[in-house]
N, C-alpha and C. Protein backbone atom coordinates (compact mmCIF):
# COMPACT_ATOMS: atom_id res chain seq x y z
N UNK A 1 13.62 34.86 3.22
CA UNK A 1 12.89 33.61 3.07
C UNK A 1 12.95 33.20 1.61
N UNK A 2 13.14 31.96 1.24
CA UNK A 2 13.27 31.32 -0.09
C UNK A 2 11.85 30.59 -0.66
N UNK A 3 11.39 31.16 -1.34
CA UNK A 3 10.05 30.46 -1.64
C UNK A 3 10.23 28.97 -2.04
N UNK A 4 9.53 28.00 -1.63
CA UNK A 4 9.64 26.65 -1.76
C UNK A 4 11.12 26.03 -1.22
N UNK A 5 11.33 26.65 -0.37
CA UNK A 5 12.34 25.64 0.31
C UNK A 5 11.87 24.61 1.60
N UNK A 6 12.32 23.79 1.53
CA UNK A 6 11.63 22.74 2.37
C UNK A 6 11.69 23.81 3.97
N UNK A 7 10.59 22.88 4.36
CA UNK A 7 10.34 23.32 5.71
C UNK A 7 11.45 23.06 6.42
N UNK A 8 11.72 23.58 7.92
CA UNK A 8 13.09 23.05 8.77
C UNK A 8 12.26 22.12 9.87
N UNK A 9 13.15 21.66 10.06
CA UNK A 9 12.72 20.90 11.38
C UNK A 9 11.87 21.47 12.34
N UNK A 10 12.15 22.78 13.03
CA UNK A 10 10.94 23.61 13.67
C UNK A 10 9.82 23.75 13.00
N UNK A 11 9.08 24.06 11.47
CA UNK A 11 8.08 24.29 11.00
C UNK A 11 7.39 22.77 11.02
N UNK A 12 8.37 21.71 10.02
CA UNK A 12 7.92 20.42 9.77
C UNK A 12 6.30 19.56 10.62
N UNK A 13 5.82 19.50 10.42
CA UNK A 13 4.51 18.72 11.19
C UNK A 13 4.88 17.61 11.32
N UNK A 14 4.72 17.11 12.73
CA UNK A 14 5.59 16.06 13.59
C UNK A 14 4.52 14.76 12.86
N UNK A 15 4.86 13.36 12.35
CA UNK A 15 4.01 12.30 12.17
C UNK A 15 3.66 12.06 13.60
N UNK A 16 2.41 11.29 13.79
CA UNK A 16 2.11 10.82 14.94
C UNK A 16 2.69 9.45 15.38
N UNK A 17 3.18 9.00 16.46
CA UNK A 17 3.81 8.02 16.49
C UNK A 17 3.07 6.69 16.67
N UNK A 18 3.67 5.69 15.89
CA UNK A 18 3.23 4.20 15.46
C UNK A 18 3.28 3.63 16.85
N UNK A 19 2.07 3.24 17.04
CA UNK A 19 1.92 2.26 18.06
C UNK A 19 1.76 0.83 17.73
N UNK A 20 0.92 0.61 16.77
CA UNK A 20 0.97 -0.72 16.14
C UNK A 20 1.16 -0.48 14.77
N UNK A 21 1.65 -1.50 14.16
CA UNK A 21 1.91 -1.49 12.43
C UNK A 21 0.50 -1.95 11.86
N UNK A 22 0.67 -1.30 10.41
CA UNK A 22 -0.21 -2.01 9.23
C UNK A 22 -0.23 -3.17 9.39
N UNK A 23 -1.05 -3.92 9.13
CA UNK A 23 -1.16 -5.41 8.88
C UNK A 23 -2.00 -5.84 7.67
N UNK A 24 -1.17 -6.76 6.69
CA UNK A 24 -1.74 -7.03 5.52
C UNK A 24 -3.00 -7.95 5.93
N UNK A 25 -4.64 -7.64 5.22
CA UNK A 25 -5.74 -8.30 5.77
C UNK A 25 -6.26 -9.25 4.41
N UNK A 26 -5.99 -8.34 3.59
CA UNK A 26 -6.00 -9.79 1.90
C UNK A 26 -5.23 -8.84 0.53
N UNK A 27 -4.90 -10.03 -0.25
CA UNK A 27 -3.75 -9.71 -0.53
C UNK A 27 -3.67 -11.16 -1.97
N UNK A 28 -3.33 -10.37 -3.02
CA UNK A 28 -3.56 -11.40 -4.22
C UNK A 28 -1.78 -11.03 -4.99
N UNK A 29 -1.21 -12.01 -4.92
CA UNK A 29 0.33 -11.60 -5.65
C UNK A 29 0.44 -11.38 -6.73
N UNK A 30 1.06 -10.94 -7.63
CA UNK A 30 1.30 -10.30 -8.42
C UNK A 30 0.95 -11.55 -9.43
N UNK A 31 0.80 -11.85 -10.54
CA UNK A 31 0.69 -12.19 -12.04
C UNK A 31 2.37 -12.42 -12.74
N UNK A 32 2.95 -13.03 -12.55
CA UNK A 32 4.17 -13.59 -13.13
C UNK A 32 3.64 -13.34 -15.06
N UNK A 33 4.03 -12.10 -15.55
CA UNK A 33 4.12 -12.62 -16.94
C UNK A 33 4.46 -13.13 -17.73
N UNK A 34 3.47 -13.90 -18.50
CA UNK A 34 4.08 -15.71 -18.81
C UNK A 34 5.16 -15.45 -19.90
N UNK A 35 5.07 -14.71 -21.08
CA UNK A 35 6.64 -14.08 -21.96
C UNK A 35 7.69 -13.62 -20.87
N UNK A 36 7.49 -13.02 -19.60
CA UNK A 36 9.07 -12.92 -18.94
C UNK A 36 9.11 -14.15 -18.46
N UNK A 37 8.33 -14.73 -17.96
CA UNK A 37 8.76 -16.53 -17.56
C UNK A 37 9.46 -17.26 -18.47
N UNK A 38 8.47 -17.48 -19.33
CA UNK A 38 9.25 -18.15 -20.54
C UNK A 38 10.94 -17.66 -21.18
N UNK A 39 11.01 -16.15 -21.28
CA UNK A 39 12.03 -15.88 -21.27
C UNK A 39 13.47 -16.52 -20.25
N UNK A 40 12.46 -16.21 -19.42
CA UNK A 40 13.77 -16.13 -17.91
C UNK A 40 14.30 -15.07 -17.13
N UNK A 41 13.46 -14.17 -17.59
CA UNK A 41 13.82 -12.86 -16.69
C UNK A 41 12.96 -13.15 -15.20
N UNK A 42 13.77 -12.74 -14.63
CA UNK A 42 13.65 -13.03 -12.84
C UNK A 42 13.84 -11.31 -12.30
N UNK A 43 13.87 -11.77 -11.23
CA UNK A 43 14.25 -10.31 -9.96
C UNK A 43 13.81 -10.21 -9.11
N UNK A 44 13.78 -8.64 -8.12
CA UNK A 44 13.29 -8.47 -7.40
C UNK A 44 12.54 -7.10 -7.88
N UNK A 45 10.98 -6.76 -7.36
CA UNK A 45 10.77 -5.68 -7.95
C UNK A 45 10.72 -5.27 -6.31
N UNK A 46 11.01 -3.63 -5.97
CA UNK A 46 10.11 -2.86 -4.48
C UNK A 46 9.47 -2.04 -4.73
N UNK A 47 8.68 -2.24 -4.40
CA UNK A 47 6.89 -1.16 -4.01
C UNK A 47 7.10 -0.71 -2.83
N UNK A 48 7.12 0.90 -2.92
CA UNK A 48 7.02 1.98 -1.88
C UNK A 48 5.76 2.52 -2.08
N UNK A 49 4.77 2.13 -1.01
CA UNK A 49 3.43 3.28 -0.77
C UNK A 49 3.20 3.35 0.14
N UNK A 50 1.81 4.08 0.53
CA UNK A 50 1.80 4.32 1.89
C UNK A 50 0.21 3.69 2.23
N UNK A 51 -0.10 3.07 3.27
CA UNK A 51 -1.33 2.39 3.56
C UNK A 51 -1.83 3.64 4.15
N UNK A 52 -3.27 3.86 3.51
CA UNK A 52 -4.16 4.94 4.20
C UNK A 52 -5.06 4.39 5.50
N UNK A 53 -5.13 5.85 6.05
CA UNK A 53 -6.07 5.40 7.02
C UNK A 53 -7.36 4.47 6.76
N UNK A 54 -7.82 4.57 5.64
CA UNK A 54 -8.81 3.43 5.35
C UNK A 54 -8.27 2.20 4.99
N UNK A 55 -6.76 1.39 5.13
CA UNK A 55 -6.53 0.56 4.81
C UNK A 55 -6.69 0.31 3.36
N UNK A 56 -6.06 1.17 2.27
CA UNK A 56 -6.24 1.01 0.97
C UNK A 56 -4.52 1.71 0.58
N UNK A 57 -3.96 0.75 -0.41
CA UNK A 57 -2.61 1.26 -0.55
C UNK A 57 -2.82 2.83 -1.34
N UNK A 58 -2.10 3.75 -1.15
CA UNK A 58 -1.80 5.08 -2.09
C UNK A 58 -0.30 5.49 -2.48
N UNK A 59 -0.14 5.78 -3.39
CA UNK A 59 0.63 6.54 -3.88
C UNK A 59 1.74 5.71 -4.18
N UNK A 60 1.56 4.65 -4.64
CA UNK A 60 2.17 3.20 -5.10
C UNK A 60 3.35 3.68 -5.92
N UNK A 61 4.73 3.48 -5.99
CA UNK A 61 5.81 3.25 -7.05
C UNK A 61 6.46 2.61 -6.79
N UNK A 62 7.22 2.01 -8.12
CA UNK A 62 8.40 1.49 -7.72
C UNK A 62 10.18 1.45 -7.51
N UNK A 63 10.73 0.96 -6.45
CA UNK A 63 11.98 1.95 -5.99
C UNK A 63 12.72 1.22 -7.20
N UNK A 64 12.26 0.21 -7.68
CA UNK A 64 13.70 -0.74 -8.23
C UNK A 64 12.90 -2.20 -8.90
N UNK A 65 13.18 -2.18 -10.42
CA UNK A 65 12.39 -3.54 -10.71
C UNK A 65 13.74 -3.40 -12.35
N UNK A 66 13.51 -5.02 -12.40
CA UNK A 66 14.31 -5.57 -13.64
C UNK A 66 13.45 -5.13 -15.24
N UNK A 67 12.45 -5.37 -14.86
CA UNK A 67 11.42 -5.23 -15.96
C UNK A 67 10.03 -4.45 -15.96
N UNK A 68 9.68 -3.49 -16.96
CA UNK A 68 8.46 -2.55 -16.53
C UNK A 68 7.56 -3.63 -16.07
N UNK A 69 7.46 -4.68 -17.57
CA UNK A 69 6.22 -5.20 -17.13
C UNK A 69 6.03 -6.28 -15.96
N UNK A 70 7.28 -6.05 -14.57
CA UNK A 70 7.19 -6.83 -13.29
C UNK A 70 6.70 -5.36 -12.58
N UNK A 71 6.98 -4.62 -13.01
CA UNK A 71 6.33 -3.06 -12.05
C UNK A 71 4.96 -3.64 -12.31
N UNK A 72 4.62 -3.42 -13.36
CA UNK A 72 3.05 -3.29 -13.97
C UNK A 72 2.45 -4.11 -13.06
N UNK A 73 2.74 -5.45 -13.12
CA UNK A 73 2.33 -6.95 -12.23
C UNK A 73 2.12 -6.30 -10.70
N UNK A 74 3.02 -5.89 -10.41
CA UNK A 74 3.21 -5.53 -8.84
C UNK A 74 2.02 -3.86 -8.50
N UNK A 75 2.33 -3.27 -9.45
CA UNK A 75 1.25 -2.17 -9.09
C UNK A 75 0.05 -2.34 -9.21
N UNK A 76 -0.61 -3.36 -10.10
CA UNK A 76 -1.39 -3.65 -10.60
C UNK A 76 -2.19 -4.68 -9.48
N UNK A 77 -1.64 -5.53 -8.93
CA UNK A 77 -1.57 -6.33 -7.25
C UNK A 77 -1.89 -5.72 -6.74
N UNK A 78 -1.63 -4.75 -6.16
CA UNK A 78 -1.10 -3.59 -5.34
C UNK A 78 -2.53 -3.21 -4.85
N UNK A 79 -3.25 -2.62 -6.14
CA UNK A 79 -4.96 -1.86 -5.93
C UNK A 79 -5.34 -2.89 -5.48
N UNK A 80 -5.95 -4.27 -5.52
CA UNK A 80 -6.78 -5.22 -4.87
C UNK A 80 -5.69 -5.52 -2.66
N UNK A 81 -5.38 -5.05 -3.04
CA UNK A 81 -4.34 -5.62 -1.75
C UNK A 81 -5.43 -4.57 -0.52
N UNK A 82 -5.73 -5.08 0.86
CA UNK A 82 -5.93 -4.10 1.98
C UNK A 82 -5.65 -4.45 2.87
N UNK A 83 -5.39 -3.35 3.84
CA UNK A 83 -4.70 -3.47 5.00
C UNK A 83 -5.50 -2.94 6.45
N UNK A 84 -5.47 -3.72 7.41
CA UNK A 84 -5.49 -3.24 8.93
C UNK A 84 -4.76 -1.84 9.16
N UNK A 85 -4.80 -0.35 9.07
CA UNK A 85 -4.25 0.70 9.31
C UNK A 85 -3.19 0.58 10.45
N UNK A 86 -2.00 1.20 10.56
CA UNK A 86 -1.98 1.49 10.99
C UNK A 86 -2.03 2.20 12.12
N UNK A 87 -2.12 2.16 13.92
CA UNK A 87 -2.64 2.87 14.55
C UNK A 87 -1.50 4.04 15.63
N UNK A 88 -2.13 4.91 16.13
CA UNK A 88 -1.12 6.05 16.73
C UNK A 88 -1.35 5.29 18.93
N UNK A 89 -1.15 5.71 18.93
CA UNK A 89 -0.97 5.51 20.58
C UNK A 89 -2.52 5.43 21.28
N UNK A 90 -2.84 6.61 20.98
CA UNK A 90 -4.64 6.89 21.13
C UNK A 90 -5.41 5.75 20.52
N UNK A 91 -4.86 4.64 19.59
CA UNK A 91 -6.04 4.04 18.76
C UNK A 91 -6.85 4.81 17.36
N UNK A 92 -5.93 5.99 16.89
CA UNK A 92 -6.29 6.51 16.11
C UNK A 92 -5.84 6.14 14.40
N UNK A 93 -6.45 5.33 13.47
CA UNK A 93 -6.16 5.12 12.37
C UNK A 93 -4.71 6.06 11.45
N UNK A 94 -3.93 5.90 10.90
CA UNK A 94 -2.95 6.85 10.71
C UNK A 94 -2.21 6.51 9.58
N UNK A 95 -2.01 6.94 8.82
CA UNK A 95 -1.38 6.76 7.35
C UNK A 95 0.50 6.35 7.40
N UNK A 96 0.61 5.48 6.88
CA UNK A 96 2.12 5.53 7.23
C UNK A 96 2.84 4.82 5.86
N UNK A 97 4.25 4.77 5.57
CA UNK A 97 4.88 3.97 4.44
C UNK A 97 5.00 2.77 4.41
N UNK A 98 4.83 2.00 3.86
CA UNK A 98 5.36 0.97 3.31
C UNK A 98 6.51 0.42 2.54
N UNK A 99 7.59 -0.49 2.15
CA UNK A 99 8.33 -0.85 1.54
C UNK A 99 8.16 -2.45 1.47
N UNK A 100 8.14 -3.16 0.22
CA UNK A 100 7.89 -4.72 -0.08
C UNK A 100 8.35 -5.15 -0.74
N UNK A 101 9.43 -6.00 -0.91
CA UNK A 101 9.62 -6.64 -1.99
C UNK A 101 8.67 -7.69 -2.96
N UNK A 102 9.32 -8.18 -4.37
CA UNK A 102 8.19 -9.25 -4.57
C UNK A 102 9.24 -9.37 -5.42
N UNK A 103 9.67 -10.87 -5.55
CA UNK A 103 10.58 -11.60 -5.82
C UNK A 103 9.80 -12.33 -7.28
N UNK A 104 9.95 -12.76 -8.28
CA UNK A 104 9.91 -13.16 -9.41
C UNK A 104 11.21 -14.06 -9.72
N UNK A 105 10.42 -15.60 -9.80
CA UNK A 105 11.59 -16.19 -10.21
C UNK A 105 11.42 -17.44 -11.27
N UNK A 106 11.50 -17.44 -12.60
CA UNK A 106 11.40 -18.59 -13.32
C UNK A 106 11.47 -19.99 -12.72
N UNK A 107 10.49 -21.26 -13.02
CA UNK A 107 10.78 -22.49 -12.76
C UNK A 107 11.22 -23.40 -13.65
């Protein structure tokens, strides 16, 4: 046995399966910062987290952004944002991932 080697598929703890999705319930967009506006820096930033069973985002990062301070904007969004949980088959609240883009684009 190898200490810290990932679990195998037989050990692994099965997720419970999604019966209905998260649903965003309020939700404030990100803060365009007015020096990257003015500049002209644009993009796309993605936010990977996971909506908790209490409908509160966790464990927020980002997969891919042009500029820290469009991460910052977007993580920073992110804490005021909540969600309808996720539910399992039973009707049981259930933690699951997320992936979002948020597009930034000079006018």
């Amino acid at each position: 046995m190898v200490i810290g080697a990932p679990p195998t598929a037989a050990t692994r703890p099965q997720a419970p399966a999604i019966e209905k999705d998260a649903v965003i319930r309020q939700r404030r967009l990100p803060d365009y910062p007015t020096a990257l506006a003015n500049e002209g820096v644009e993009g796309q930033v993605i936010a990977v987290f996971y909506v908790g069973e209490t409908g509160v985002p966790e464990d927020v990062r980002i997969e891919r952004s042009p500029h820290p301070l469009l991460s910052k904007a977007v993580t920073d969004a992110l804490k005021g944002w909540r969600f309808d949980p996720a539910r399992s088959a039973d009707g049981r609240a259930v933690r699951t991932r997320m992936r979002l883009p948020f597009r930034f684009q000079a006018e």
